[in-house]
Protein backbone atom coordinates (compact mmCIF):
# COMPACT_ATOMS: atom_id res chain seq x y z
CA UNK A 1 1.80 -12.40 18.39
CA UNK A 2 -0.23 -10.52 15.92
CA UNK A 3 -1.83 -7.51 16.61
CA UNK A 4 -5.26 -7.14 18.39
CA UNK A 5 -8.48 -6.98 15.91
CA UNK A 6 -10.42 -4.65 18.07
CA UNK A 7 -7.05 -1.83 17.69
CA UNK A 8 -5.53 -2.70 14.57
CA UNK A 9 -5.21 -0.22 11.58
CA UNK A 10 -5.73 -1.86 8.06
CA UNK A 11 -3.03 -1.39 6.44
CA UNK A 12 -3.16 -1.60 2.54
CA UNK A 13 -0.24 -3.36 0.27
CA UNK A 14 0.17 -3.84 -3.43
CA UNK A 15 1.37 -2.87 -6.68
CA UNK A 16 0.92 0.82 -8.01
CA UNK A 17 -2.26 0.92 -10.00
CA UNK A 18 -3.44 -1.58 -7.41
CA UNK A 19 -6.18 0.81 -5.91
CA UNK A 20 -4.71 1.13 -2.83
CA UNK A 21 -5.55 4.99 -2.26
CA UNK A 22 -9.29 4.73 -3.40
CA UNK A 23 -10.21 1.63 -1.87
CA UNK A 24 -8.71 2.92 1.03
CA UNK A 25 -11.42 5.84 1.26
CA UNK A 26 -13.83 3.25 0.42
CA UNK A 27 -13.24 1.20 2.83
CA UNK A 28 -12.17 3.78 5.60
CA UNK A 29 -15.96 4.83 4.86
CA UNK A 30 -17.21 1.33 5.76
CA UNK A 31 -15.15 1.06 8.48
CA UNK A 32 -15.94 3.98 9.57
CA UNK A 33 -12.26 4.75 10.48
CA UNK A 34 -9.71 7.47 9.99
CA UNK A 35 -7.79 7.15 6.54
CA UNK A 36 -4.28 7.92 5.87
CA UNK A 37 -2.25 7.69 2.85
CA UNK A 38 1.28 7.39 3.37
CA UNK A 39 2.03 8.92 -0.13
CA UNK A 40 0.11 12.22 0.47
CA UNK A 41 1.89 12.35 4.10
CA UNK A 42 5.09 12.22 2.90
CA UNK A 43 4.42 14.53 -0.16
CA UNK A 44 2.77 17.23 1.97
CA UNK A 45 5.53 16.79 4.63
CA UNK A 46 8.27 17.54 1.90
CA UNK A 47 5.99 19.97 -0.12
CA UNK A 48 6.77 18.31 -3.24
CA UNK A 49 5.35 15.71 -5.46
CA UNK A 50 6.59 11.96 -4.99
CA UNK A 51 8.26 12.34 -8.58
CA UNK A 52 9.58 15.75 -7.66
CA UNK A 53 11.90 13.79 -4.88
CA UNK A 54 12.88 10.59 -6.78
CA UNK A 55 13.98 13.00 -9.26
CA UNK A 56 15.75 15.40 -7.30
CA UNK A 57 17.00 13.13 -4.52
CA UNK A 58 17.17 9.47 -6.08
CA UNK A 59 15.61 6.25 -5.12
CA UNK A 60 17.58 5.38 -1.79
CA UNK A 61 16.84 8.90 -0.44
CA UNK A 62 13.36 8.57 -1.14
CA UNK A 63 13.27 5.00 0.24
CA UNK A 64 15.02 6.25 3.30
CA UNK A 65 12.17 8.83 3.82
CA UNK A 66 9.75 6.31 2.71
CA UNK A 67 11.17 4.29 5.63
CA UNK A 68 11.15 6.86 8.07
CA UNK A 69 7.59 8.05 7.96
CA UNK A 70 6.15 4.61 8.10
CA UNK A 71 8.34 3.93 11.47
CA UNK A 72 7.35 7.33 12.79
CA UNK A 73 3.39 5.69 12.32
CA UNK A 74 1.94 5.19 15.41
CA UNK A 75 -1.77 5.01 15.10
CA UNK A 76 -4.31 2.61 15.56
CA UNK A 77 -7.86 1.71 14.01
CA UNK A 78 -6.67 3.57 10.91
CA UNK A 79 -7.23 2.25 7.51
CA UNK A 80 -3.12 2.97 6.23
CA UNK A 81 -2.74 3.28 2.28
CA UNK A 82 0.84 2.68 1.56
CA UNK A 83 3.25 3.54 -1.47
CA UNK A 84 3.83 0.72 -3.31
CA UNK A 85 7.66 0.12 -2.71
CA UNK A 86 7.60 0.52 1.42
CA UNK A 87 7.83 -3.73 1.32
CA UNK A 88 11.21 -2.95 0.67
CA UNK A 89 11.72 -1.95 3.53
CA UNK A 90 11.74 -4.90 6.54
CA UNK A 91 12.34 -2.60 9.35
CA UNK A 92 8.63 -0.56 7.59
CA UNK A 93 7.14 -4.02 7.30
CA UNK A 94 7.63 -5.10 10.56
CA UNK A 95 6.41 -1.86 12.00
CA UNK A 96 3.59 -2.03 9.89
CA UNK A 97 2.82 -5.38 11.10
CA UNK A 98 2.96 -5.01 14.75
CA UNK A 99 -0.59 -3.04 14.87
CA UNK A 100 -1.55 -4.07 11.74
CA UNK A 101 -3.65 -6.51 9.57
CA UNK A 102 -2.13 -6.29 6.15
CA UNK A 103 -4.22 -6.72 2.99
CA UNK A 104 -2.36 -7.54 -0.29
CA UNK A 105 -3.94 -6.11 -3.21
CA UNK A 106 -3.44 -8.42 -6.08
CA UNK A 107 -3.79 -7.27 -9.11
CA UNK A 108 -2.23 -9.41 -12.30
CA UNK A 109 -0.02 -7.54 -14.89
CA UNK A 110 -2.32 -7.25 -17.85
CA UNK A 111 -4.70 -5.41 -15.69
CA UNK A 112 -2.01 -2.91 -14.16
CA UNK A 113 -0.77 -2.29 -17.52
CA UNK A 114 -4.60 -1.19 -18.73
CA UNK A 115 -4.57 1.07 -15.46
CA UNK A 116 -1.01 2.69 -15.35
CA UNK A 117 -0.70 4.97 -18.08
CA UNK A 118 1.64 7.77 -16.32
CA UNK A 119 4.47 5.21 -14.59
CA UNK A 120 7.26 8.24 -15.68
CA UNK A 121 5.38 10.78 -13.57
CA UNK A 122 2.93 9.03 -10.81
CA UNK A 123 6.47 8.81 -8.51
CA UNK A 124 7.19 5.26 -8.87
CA UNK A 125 10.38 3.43 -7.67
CA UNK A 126 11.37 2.77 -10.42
CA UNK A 127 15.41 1.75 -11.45
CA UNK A 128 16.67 3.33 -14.58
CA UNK A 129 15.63 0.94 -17.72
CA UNK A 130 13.34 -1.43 -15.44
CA UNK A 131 9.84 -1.76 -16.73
CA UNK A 132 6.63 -2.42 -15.18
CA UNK A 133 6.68 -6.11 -15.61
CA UNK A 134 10.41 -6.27 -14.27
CA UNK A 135 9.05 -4.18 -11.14
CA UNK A 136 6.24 -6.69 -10.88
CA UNK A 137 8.81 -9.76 -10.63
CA UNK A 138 10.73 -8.26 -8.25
CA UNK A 139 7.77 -7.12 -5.79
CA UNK A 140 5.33 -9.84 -5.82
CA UNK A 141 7.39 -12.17 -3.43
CA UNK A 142 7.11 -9.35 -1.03
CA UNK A 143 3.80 -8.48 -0.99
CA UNK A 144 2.92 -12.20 -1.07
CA UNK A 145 5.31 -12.50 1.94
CA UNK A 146 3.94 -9.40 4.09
CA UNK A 147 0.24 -9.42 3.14
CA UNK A 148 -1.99 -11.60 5.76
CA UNK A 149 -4.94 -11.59 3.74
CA UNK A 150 -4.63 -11.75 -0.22
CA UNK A 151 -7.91 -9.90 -1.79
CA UNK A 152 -7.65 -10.94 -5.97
CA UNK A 153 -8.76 -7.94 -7.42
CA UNK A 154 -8.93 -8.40 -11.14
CA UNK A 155 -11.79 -8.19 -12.72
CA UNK A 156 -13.98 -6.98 -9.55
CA UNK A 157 -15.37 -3.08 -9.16
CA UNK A 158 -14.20 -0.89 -5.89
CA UNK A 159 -17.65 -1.55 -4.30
CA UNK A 160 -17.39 -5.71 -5.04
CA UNK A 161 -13.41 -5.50 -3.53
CA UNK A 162 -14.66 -3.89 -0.34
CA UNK A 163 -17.53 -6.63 0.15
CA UNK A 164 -14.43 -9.04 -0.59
CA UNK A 165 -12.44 -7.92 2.22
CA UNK A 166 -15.29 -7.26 4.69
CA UNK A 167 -16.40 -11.16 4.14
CA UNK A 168 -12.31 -11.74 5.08
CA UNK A 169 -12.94 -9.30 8.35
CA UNK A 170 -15.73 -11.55 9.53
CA UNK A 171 -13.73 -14.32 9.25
CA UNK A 172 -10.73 -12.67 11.35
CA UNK A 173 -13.67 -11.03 13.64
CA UNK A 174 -12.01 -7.73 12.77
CA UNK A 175 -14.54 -5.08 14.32
């Protein structure tokens, strides 16, 4: 049982570069809801930047944290923008789900490859020698798996995404 409309949070998904932060505002703003990104939490919780602590503590450490502050979430009518690699975590996912409607923001290669010019210092989890189209491979599955509602994103501005996934709300009588 999914959760119900009237409580839920909104909880954001995708690829970095996706726009999960700003259209989070954005749509916080239409929602009139509370917004809260998961990567500012956890960098103002550790005082350091997301590539200070994949750099200084590795990529399972900072999944573990990842993990962590999602299942330590517990909030509801929020509008949630997550970090891009919290889907793989199951135990996050699940969480995440159980108040949650789950938007996948799908955004195709070319386009993320136009929009991330930084990937070396934007604190991605990233393996040594992957790329971004290797990363891409290996995380669309999931986000295709977790998301409930896929919003296609290319080619669309911020304020033409929100109408998007306000059109999807009225369909899913999300209040």
């Amino acid at each position: 049982m999914g959760p119900r409309a009237e409580t839920a949070n909104v909880v954001l998904i995708g690829m970095p570069g996706s726009g999960k932060s700003t259209l989070g505002v954005l749509l916080a703003k239409a929602l009139s809801r509370p917004f809260l990104d998961t990567d500012i939490c956890i960098q103002t919780q550790e005082g350091k930047s997301l590539q200070q602590i994949l750099d200084e503590r590795g990529i399972p450490c900072f999944l573990r944290l990842e993990e962590s502050f999602v299942l330590s979430l517990d909030c509801s009518r929020h509008v949630v923008a997550t970090g891009g690699s919290v889907v793989y975590s199951a135990r996050a996912m699940e969480h995440l789900k159980k108040n949650g409607i789950l938007l996948f923001l799908d955004v195709s290669l070319p386009v993320l490859k136009q929009r991330i010019r930084d990937m070396e210092s934007r604190g991605v989890v990233l393996a040594p020698g992957q790329d971004l189209a290797e990363l891409y491979a290996e995380r669309m599955p999931l986000y295709e798996q977790h998301g409930d509602i896929r919003i296609p994103c290319d080619g669309k501005g911020h304020e033409e995404v929100i109408r998007q996934i306000l059109r999807e709300f009225a369909v899913w009588r999300i209040p």
